[in-house]
N, C-alpha and C. Protein backbone atom coordinates (compact mmCIF):
# COMPACT_ATOMS: atom_id res chain seq x y z
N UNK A 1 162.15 84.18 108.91
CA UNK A 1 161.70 84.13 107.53
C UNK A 1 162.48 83.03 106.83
N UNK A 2 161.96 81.89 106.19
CA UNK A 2 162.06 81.55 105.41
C UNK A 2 162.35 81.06 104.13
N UNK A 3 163.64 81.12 103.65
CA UNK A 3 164.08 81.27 102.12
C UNK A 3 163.44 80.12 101.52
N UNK A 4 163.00 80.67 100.45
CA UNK A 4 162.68 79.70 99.40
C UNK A 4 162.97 79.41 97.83
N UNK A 5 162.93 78.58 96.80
CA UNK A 5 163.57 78.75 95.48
C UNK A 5 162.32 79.01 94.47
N UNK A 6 161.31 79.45 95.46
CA UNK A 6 160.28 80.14 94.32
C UNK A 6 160.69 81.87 94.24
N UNK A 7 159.80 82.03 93.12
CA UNK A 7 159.97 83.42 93.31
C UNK A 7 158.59 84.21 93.16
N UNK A 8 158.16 85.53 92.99
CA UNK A 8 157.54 86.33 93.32
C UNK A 8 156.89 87.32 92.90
N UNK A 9 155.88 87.74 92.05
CA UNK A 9 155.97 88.88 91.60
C UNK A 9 155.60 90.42 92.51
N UNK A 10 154.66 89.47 93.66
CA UNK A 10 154.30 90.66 94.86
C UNK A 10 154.60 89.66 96.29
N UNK A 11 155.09 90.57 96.85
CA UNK A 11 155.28 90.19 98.65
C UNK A 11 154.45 91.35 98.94
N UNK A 12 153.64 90.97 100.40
CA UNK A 12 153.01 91.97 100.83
C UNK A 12 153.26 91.59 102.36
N UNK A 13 153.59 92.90 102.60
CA UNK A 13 154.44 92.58 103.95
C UNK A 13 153.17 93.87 105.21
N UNK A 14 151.74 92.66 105.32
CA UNK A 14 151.06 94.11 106.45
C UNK A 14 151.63 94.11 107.63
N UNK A 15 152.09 95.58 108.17
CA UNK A 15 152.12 95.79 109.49
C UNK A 15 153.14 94.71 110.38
N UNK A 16 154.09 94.25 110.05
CA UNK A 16 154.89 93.07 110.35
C UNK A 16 156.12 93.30 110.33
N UNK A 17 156.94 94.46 109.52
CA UNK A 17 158.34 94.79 110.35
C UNK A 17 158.75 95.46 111.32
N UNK A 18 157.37 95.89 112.14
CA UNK A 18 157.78 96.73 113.31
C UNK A 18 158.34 95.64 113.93
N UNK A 19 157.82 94.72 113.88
CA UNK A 19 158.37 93.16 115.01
C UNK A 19 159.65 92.68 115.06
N UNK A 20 160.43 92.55 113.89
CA UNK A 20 160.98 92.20 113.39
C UNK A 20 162.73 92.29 113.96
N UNK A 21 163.05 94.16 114.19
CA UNK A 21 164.09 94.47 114.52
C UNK A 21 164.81 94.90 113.87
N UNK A 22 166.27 94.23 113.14
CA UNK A 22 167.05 94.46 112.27
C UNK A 22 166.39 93.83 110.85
N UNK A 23 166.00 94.67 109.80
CA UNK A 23 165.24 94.34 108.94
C UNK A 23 166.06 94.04 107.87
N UNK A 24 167.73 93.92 107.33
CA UNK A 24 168.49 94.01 106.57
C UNK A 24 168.42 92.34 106.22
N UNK A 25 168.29 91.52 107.17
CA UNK A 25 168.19 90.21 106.62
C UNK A 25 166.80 89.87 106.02
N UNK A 26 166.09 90.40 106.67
CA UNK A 26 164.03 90.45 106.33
C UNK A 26 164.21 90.42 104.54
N UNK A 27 164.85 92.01 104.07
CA UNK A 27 164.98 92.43 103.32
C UNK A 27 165.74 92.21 101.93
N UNK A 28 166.69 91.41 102.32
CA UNK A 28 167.44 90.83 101.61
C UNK A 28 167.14 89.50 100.57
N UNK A 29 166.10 88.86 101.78
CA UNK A 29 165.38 87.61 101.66
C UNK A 29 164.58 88.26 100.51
N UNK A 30 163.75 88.93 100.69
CA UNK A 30 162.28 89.72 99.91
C UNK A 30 163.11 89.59 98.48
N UNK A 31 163.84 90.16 98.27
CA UNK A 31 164.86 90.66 96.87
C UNK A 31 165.47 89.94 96.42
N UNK A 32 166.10 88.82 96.79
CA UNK A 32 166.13 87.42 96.26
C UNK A 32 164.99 86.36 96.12
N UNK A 33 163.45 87.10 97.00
CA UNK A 33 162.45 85.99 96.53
C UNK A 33 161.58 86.75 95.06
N UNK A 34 161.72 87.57 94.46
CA UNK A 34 161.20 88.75 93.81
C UNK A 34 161.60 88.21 92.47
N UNK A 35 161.00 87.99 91.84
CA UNK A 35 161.13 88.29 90.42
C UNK A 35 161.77 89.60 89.78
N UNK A 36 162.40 89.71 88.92
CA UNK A 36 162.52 91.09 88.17
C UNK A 36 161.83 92.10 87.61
N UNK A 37 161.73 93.22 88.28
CA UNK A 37 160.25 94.16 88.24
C UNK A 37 159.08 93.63 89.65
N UNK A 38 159.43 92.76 90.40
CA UNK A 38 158.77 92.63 91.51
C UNK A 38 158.58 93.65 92.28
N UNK A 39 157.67 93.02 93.26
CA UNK A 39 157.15 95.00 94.11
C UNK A 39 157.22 93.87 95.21
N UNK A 40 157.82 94.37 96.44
CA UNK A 40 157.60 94.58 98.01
C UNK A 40 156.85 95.58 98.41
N UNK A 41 155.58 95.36 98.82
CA UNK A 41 154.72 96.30 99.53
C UNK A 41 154.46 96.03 100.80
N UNK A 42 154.49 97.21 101.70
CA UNK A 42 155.23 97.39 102.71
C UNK A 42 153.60 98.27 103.33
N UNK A 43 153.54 98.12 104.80
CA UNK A 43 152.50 98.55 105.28
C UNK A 43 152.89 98.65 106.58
N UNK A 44 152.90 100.04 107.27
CA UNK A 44 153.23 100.57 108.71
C UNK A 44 151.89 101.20 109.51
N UNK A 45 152.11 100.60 110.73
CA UNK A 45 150.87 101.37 111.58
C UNK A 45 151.84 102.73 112.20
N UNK A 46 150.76 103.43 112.12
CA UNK A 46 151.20 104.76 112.29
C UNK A 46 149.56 105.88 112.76
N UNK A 47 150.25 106.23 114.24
CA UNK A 47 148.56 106.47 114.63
C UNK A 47 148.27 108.02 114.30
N UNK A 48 147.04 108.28 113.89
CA UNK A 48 147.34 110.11 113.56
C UNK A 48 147.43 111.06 114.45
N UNK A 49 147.68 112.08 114.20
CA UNK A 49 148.46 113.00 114.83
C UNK A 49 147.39 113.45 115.97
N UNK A 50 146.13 113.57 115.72
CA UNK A 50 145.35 114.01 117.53
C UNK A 50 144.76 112.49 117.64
N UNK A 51 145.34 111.29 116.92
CA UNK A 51 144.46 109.84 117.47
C UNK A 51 143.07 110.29 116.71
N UNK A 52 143.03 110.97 115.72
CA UNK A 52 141.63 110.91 115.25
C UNK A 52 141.60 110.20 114.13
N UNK A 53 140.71 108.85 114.46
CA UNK A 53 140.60 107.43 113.75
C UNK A 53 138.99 107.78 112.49
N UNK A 54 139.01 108.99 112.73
CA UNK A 54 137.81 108.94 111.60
C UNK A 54 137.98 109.09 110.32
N UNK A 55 137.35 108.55 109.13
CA UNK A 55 137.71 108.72 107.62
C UNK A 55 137.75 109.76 107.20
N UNK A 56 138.78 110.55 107.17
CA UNK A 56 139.35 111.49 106.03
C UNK A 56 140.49 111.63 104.92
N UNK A 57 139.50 112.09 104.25
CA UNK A 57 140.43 111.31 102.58
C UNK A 57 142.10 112.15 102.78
N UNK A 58 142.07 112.95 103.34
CA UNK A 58 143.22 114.16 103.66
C UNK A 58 144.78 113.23 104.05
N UNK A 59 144.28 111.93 104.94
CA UNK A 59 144.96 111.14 106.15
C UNK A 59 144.86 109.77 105.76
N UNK A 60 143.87 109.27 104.00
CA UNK A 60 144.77 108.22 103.94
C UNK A 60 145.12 107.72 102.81
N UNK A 61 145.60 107.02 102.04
CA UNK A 61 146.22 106.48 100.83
C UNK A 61 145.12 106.12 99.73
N UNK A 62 144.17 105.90 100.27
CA UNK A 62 143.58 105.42 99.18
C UNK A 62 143.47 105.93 97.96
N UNK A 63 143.46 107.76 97.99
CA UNK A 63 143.35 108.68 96.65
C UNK A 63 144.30 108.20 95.86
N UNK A 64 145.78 107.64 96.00
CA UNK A 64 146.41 106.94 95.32
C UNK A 64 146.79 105.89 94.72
N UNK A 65 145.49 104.94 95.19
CA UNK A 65 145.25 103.77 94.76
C UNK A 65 145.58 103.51 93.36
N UNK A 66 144.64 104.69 92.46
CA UNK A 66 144.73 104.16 90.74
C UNK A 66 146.00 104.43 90.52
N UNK A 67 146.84 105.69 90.90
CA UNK A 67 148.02 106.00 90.36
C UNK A 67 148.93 104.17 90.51
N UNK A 68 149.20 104.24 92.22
CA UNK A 68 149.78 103.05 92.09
C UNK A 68 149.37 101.42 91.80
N UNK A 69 148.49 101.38 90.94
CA UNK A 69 148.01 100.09 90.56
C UNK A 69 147.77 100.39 88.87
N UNK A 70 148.04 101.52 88.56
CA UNK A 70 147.93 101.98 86.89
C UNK A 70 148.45 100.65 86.15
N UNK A 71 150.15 99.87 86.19
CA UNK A 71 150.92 98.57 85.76
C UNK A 71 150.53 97.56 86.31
N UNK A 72 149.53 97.75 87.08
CA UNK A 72 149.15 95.68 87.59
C UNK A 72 148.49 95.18 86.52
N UNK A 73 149.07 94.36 86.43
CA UNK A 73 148.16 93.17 85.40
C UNK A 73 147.29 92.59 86.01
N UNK A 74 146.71 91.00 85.34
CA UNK A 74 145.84 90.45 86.39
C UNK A 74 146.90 89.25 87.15
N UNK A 75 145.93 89.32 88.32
CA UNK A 75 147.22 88.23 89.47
C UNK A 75 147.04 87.07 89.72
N UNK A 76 145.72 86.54 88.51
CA UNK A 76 145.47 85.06 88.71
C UNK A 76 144.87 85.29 87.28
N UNK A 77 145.29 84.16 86.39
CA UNK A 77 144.46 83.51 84.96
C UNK A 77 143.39 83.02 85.39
């Protein structure tokens, strides 16, 4: 990863620290590229419990969509 002297208001990190290993430097980076009030969003594969890949609202995030997007503004003028 990368350091850079921009900064950030969202990192979106899919499915990409399983790879990674020791994530304390990953992490560190993220929080110095972040603006204040920035969000790191974070996304893990994780297979369900009998491998049953069919849509049920029970098994996935989406019902929480509005809660956690209630403070987004817009992300382009």
């Amino acid at each position: 990863m990368q350091r850079t002297e921009q900064s950030f208001d969202l990192i979106l990190a899919g499915d990409v620290f399983i790879y990674i290993g020791d994530l304390s430097q990953s992490f560190a980076a993220c929080a110095q590229s972040l603006t204040p009030g920035g969000i790191l969003a974070i996304t893990t594969e994780q297979g369900l419990p009998e491998q049953d890949y069919t849509w049920d609202p029970k098994r996935v995030a989406m019902p929480t969509a509005p809660a956690i997007c209630a403070n987004w503004g817009p992300v382009m003028d």
